[in-house]
Structures are given as C-alpha cells and as structure tokens.
PDB file of N, CA and C in Angstrom:
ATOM      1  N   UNK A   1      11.392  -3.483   3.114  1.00  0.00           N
ATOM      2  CA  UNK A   1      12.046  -2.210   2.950  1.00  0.00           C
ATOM      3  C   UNK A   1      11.167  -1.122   3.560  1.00  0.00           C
ATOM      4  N   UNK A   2      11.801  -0.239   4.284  1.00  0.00           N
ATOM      5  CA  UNK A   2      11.074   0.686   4.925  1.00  0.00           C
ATOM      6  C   UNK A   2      11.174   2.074   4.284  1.00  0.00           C
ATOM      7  N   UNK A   3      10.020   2.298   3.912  1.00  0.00           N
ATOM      8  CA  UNK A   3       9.010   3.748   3.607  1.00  0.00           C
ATOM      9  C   UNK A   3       9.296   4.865   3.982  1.00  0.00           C
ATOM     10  N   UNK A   4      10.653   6.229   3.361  1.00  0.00           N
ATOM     11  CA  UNK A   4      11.064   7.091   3.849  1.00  0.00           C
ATOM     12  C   UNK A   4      10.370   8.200   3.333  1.00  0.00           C
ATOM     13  N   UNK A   5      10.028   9.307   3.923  1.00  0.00           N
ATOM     14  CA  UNK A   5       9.295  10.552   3.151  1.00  0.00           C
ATOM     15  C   UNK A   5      10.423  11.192   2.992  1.00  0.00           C
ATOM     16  N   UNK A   6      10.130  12.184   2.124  1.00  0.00           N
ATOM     17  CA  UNK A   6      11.425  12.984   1.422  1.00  0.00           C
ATOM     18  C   UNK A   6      10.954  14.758   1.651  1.00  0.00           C
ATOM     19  N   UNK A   7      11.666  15.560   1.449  1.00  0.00           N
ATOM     20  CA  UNK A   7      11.477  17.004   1.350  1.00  0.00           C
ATOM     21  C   UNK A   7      11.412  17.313   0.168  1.00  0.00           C
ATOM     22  N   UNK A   8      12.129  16.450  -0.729  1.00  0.00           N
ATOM     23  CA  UNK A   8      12.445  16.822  -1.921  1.00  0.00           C
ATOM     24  C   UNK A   8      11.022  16.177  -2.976  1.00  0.00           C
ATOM     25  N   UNK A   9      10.063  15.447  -2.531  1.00  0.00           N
ATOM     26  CA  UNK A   9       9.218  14.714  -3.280  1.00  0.00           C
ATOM     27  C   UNK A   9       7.820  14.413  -2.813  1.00  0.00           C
ATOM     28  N   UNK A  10       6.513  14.343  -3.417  1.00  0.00           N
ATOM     29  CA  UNK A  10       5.656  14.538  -2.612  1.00  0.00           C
ATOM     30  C   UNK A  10       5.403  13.244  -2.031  1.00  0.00           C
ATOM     31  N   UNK A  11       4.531  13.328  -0.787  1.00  0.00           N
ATOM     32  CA  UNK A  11       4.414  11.823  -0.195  1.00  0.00           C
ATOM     33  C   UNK A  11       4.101  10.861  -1.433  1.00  0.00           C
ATOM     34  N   UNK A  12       3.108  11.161  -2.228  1.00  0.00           N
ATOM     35  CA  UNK A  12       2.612  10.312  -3.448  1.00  0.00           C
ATOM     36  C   UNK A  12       3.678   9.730  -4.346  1.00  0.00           C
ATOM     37  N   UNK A  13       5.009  10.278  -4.242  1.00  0.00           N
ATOM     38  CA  UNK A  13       5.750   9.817  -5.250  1.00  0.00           C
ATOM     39  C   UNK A  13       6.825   9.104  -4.538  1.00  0.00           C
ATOM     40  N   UNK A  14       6.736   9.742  -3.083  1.00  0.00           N
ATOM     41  CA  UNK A  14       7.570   8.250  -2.136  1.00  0.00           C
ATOM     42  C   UNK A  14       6.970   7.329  -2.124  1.00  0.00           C
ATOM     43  N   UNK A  15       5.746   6.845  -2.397  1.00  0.00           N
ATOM     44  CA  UNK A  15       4.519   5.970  -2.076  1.00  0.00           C
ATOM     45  C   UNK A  15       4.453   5.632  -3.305  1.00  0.00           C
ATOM     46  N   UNK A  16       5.064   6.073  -4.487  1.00  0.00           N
ATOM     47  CA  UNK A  16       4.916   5.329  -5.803  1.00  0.00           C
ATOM     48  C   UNK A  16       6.377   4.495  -5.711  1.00  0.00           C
ATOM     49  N   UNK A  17       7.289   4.926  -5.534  1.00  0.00           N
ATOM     50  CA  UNK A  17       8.588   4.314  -5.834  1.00  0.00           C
ATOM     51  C   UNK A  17       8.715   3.168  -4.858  1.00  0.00           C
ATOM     52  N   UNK A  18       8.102   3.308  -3.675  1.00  0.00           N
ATOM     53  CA  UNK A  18       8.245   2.309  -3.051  1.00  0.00           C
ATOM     54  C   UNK A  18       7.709   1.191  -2.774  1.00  0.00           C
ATOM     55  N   UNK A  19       6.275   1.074  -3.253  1.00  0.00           N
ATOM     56  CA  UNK A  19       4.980   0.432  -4.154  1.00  0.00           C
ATOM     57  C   UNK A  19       6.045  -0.190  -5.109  1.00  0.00           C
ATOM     58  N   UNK A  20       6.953   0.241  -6.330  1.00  0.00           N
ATOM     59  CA  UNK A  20       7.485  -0.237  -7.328  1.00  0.00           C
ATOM     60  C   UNK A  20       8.818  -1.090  -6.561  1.00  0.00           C
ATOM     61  N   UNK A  21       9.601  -0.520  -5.887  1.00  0.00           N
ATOM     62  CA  UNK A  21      10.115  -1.625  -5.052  1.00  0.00           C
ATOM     63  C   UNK A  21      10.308  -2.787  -4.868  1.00  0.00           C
ATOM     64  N   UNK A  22       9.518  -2.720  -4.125  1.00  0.00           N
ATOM     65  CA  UNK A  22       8.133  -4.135  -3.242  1.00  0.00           C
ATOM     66  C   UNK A  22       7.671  -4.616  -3.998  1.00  0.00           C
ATOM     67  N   UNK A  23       7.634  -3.963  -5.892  1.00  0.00           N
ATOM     68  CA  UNK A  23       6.522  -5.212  -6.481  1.00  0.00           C
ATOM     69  C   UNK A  23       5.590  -5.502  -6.471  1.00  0.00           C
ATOM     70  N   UNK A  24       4.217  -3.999  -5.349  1.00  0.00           N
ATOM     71  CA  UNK A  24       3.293  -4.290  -4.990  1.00  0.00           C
ATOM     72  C   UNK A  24       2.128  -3.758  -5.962  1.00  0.00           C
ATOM     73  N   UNK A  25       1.167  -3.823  -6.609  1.00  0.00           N
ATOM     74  CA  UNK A  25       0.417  -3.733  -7.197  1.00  0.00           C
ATOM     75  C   UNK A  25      -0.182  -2.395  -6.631  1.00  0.00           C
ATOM     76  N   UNK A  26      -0.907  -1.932  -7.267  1.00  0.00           N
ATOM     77  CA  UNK A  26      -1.236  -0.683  -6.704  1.00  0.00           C
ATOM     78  C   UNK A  26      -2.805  -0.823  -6.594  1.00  0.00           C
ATOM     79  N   UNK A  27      -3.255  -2.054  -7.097  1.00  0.00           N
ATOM     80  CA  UNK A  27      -4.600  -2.184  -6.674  1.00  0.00           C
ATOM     81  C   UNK A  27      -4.778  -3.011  -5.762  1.00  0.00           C
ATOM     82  N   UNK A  28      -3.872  -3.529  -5.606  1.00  0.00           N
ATOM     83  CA  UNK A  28      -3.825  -4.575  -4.150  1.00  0.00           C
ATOM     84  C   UNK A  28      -3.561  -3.801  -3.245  1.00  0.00           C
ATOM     85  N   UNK A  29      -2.884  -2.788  -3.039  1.00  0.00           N
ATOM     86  CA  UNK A  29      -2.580  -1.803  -1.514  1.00  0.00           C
ATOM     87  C   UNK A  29      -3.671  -0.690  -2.041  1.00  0.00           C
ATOM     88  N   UNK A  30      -3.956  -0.388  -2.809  1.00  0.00           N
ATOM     89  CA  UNK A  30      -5.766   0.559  -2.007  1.00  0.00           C
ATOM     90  C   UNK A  30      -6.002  -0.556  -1.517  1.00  0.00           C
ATOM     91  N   UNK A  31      -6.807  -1.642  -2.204  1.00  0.00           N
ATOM     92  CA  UNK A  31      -7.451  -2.612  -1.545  1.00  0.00           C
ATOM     93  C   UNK A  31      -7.332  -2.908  -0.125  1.00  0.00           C
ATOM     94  N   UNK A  32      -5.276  -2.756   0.314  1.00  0.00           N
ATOM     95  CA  UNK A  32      -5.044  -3.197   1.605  1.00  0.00           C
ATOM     96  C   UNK A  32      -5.139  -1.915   2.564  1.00  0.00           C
ATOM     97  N   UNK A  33      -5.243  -0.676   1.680  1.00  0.00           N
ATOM     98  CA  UNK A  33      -5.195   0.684   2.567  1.00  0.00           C
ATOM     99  C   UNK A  33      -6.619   1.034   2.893  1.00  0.00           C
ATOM    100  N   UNK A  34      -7.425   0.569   2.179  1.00  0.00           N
ATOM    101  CA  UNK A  34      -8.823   0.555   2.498  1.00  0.00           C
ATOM    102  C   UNK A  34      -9.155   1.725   1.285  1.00  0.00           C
ATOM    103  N   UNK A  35      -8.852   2.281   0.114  1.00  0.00           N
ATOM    104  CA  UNK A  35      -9.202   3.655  -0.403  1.00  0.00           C
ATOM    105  C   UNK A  35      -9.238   3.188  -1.534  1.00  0.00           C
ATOM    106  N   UNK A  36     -10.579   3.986  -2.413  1.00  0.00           N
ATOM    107  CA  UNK A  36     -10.571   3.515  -3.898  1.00  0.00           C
ATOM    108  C   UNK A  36      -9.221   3.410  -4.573  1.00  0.00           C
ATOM    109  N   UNK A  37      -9.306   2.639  -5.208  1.00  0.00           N
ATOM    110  CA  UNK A  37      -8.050   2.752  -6.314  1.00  0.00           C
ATOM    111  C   UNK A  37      -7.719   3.856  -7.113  1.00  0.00           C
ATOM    112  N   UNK A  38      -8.646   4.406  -7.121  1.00  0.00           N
ATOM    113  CA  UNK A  38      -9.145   5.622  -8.369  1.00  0.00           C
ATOM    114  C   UNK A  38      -8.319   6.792  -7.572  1.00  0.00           C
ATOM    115  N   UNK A  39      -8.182   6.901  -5.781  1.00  0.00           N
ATOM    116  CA  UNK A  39      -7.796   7.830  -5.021  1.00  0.00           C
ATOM    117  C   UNK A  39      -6.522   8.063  -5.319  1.00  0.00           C
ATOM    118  N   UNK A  40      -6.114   6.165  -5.171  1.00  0.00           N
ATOM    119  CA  UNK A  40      -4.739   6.398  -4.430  1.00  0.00           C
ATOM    120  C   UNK A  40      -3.844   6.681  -6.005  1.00  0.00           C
ATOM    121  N   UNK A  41      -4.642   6.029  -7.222  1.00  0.00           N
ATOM    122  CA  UNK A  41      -3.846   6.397  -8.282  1.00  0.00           C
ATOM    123  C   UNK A  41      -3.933   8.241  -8.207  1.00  0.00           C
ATOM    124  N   UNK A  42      -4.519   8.979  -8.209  1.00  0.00           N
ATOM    125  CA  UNK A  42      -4.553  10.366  -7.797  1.00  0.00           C
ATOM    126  C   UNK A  42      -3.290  11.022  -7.029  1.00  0.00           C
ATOM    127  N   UNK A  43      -3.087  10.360  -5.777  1.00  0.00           N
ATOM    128  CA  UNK A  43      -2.126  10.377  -4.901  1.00  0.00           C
ATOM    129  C   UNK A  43      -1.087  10.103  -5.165  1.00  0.00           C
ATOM    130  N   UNK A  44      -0.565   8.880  -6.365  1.00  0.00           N
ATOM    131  CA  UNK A  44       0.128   8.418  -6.215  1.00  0.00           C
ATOM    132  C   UNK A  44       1.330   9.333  -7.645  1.00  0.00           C
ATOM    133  N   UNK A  45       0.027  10.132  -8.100  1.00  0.00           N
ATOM    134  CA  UNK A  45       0.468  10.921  -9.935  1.00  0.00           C
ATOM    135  C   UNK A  45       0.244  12.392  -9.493  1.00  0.00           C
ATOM    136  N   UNK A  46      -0.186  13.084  -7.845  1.00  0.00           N
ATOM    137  CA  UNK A  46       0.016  14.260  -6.961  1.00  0.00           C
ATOM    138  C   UNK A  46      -1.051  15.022  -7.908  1.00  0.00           C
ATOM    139  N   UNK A  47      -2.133  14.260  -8.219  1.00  0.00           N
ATOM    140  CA  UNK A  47      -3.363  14.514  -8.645  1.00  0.00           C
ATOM    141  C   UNK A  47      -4.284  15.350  -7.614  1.00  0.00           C
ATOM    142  N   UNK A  48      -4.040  14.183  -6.464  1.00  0.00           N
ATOM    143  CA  UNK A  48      -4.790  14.461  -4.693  1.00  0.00           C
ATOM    144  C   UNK A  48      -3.562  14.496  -3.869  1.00  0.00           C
ATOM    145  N   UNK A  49      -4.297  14.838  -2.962  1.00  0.00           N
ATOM    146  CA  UNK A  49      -3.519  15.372  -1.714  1.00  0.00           C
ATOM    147  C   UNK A  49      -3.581  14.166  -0.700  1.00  0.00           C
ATOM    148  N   UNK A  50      -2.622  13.845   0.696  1.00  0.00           N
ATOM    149  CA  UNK A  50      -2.622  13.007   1.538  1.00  0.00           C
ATOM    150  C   UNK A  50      -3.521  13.618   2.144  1.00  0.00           C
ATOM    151  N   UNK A  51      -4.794  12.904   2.706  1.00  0.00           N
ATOM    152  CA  UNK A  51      -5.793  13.653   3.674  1.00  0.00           C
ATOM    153  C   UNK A  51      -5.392  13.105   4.842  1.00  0.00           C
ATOM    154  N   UNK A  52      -5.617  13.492   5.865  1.00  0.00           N
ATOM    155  CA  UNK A  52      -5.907  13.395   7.221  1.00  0.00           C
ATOM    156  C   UNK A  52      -6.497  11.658   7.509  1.00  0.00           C
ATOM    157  N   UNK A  53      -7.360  10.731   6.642  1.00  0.00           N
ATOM    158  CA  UNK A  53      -7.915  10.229   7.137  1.00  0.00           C
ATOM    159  C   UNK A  53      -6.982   8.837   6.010  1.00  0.00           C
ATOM    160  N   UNK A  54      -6.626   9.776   4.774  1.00  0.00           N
ATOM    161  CA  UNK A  54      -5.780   8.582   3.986  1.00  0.00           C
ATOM    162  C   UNK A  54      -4.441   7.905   4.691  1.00  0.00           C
ATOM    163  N   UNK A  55      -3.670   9.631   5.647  1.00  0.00           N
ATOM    164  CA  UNK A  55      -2.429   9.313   6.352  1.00  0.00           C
ATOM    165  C   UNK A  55      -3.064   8.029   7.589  1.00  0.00           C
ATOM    166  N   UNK A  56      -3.864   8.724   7.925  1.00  0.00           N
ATOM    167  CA  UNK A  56      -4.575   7.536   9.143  1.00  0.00           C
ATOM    168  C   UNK A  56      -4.273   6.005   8.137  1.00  0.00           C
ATOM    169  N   UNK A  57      -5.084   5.764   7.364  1.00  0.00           N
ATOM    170  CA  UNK A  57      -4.761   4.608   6.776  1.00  0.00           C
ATOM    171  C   UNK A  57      -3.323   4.196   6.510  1.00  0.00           C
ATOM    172  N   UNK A  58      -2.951   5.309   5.533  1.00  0.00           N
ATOM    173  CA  UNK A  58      -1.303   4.634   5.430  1.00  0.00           C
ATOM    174  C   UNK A  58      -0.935   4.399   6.395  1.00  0.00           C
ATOM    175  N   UNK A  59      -0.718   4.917   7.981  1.00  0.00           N
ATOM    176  CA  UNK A  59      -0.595   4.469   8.878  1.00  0.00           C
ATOM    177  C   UNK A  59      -0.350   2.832   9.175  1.00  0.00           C
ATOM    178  N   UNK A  60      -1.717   2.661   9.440  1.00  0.00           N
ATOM    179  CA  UNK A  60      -2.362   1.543   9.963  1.00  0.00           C
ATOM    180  C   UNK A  60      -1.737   0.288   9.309  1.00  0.00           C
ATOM    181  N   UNK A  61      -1.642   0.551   7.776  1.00  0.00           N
ATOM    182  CA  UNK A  61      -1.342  -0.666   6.835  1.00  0.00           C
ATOM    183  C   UNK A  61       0.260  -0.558   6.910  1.00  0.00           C
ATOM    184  N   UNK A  62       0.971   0.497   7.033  1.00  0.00           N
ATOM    185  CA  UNK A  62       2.651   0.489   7.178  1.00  0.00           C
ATOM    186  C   UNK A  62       2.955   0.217   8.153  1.00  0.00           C
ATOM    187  N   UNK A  63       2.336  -0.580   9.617  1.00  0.00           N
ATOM    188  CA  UNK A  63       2.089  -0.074  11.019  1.00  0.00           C
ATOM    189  C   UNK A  63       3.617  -0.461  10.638  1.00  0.00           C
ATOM    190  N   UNK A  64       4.320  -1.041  10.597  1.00  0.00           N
ATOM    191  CA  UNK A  64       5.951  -1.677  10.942  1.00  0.00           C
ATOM    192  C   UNK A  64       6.972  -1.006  10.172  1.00  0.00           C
ATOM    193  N   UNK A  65       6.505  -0.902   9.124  1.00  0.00           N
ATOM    194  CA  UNK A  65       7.731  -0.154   8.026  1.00  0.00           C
ATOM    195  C   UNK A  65       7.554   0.997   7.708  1.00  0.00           C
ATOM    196  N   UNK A  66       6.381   1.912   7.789  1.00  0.00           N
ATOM    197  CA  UNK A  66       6.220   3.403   7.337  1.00  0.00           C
ATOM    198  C   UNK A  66       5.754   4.763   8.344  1.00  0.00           C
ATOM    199  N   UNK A  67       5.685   5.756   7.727  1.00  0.00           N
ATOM    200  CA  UNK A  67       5.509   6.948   8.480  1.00  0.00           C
ATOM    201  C   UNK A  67       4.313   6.917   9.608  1.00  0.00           C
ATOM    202  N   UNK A  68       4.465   7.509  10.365  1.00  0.00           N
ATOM    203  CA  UNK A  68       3.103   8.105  11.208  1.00  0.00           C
ATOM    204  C   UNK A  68       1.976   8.874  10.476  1.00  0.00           C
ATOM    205  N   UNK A  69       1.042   8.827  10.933  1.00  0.00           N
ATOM    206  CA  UNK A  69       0.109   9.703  10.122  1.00  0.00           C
ATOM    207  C   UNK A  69       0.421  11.298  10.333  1.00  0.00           C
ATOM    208  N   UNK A  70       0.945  11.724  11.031  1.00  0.00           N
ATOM    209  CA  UNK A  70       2.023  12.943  11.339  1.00  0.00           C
ATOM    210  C   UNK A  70       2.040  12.999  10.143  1.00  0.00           C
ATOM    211  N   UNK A  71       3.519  12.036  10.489  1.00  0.00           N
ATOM    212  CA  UNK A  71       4.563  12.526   9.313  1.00  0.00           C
ATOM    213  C   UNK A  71       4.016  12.310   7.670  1.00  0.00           C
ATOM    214  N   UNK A  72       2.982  11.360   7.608  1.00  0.00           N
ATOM    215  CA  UNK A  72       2.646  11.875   6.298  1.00  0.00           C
ATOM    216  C   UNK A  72       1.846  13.385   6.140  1.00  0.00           C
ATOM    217  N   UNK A  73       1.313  13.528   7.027  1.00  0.00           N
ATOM    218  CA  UNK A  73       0.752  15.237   6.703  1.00  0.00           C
ATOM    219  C   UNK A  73       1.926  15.958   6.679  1.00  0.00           C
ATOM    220  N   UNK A  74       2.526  16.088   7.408  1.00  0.00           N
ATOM    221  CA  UNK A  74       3.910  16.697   7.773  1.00  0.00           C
ATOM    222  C   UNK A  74       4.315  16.912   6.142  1.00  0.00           C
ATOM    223  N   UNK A  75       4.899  15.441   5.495  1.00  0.00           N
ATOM    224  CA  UNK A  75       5.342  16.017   4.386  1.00  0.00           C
ATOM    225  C   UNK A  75       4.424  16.580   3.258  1.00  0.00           C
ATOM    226  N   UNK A  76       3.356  16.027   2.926  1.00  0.00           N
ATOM    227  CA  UNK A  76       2.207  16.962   2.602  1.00  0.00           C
ATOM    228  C   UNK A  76       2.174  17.852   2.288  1.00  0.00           C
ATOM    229  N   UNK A  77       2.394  18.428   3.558  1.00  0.00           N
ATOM    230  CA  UNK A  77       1.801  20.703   3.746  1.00  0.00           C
ATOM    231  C   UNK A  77       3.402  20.446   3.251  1.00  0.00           C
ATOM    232  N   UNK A  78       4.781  20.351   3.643  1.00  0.00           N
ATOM    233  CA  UNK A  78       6.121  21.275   3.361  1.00  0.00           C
ATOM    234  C   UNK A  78       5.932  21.017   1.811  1.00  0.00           C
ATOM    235  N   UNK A  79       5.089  19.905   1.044  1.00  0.00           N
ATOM    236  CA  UNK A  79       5.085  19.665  -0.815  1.00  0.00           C
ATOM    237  C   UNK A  79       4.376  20.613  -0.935  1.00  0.00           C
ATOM    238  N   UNK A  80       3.084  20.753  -0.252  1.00  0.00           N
ATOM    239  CA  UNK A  80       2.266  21.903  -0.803  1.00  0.00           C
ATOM    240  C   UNK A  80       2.810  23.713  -0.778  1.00  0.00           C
ATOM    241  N   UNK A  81       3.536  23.572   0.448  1.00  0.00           N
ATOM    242  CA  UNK A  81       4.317  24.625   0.545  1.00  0.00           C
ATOM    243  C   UNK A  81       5.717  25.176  -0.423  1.00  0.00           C
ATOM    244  N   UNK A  82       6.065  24.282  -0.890  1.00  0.00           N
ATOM    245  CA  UNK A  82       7.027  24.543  -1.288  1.00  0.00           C
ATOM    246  C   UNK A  82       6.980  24.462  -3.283  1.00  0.00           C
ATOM    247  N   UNK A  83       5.555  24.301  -3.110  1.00  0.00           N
ATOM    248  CA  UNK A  83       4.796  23.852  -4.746  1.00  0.00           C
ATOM    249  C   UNK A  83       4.241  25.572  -4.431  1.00  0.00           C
ATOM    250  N   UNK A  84       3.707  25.874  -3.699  1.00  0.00           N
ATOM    251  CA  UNK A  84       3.362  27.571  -3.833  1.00  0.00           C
ATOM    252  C   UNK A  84       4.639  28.282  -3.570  1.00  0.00           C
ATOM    253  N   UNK A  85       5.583  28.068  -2.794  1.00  0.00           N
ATOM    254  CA  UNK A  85       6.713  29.097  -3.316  1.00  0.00           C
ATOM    255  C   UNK A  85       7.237  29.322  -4.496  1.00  0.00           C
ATOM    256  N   UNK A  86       7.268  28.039  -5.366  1.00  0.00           N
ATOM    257  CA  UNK A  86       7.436  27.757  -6.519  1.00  0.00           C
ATOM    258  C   UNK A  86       6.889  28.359  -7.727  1.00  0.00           C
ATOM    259  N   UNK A  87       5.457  28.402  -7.582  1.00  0.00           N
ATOM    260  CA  UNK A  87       4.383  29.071  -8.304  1.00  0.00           C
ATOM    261  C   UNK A  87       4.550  30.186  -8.224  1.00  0.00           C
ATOM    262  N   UNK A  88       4.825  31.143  -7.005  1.00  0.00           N
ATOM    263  CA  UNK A  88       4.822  32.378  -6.522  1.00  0.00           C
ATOM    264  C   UNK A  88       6.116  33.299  -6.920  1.00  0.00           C
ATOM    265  N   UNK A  89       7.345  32.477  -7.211  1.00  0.00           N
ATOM    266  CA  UNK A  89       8.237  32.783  -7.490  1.00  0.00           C
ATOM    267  C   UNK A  89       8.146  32.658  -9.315  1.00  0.00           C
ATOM    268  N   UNK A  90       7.588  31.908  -9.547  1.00  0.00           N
ATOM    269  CA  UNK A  90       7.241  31.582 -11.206  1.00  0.00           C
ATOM    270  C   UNK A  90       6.784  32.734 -11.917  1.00  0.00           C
ATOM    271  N   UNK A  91       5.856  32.978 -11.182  1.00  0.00           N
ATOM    272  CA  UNK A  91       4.638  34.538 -11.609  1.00  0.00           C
ATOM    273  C   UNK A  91       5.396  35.757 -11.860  1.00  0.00           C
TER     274      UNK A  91
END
C-alpha cells in the first residue's frame, strides 16, 4: 500500500496510520529508517518535526511506495503553517 501525505494531517500521523496498515512495528521501521525509535515515536505522536535528513531517510526506505523527501518537508512546513494560523487565530 502506498504512503499518501495529506493537508489535512501531519506527515507523522500519515506515517502512523500507515505503519498500522502494514502491520509494521514501529520499532522495526526506525530500525529500517535508520532513526532512534525514541525519534520516530516523537514524529509519529507530532512531538518532532520531519527534518530534512529524517525525510532523506523516509525517502530511501519508501524508495517504491512513499513520498520524496520534498514532499515530506513540503507537508511538514503547510502542518506547521497551518498549526500557527491556528494558534494565531486562537489568541
């Protein structure tokens, strides 16, 4: 099954649902993404942010079924962006 990013959700929580999917353990894909476990659970609960070097990884390990490292920054900044309009409009 292939790995869609959303506007509506942060990469971490497309990357959780689709982890649950697949059935895949979430300590077995850090393991296979190369990133502590400790990160990607971060990432995966929008604890942390997709870095530059994590999208590189997701990359690499989705090479067939998932985003570019683009497009995971891509959706990223429009979550982070749209998490401060949110805030800004809250205030």
């Amino acid at each position: 099954m292939e790995l869609k990013l959303t506007d509506r959700e942060s990469p971490g929580a497309s990357l959780k649902g689709w982890l649950r999917d697949n059935r895949i353990k979430k300590v077995d894909a850090a393991r296979a993404i190369g990133i502590a476990r400790t990160r990607l659970y971060e990432i995966l609960n929008e604890r942390a942010r997709v870095t530059p070097r994590t999208a590189r990884a997701l990359e690499a390990w989705l090479s067939n079924s998932g985003p570019s490292a683009e497009q995971w920054m891509k959706a990223q900044v429009t979550f982070d962006l749209a998490r401060a309009r949110a805030n800004e409009e809250a205030a």
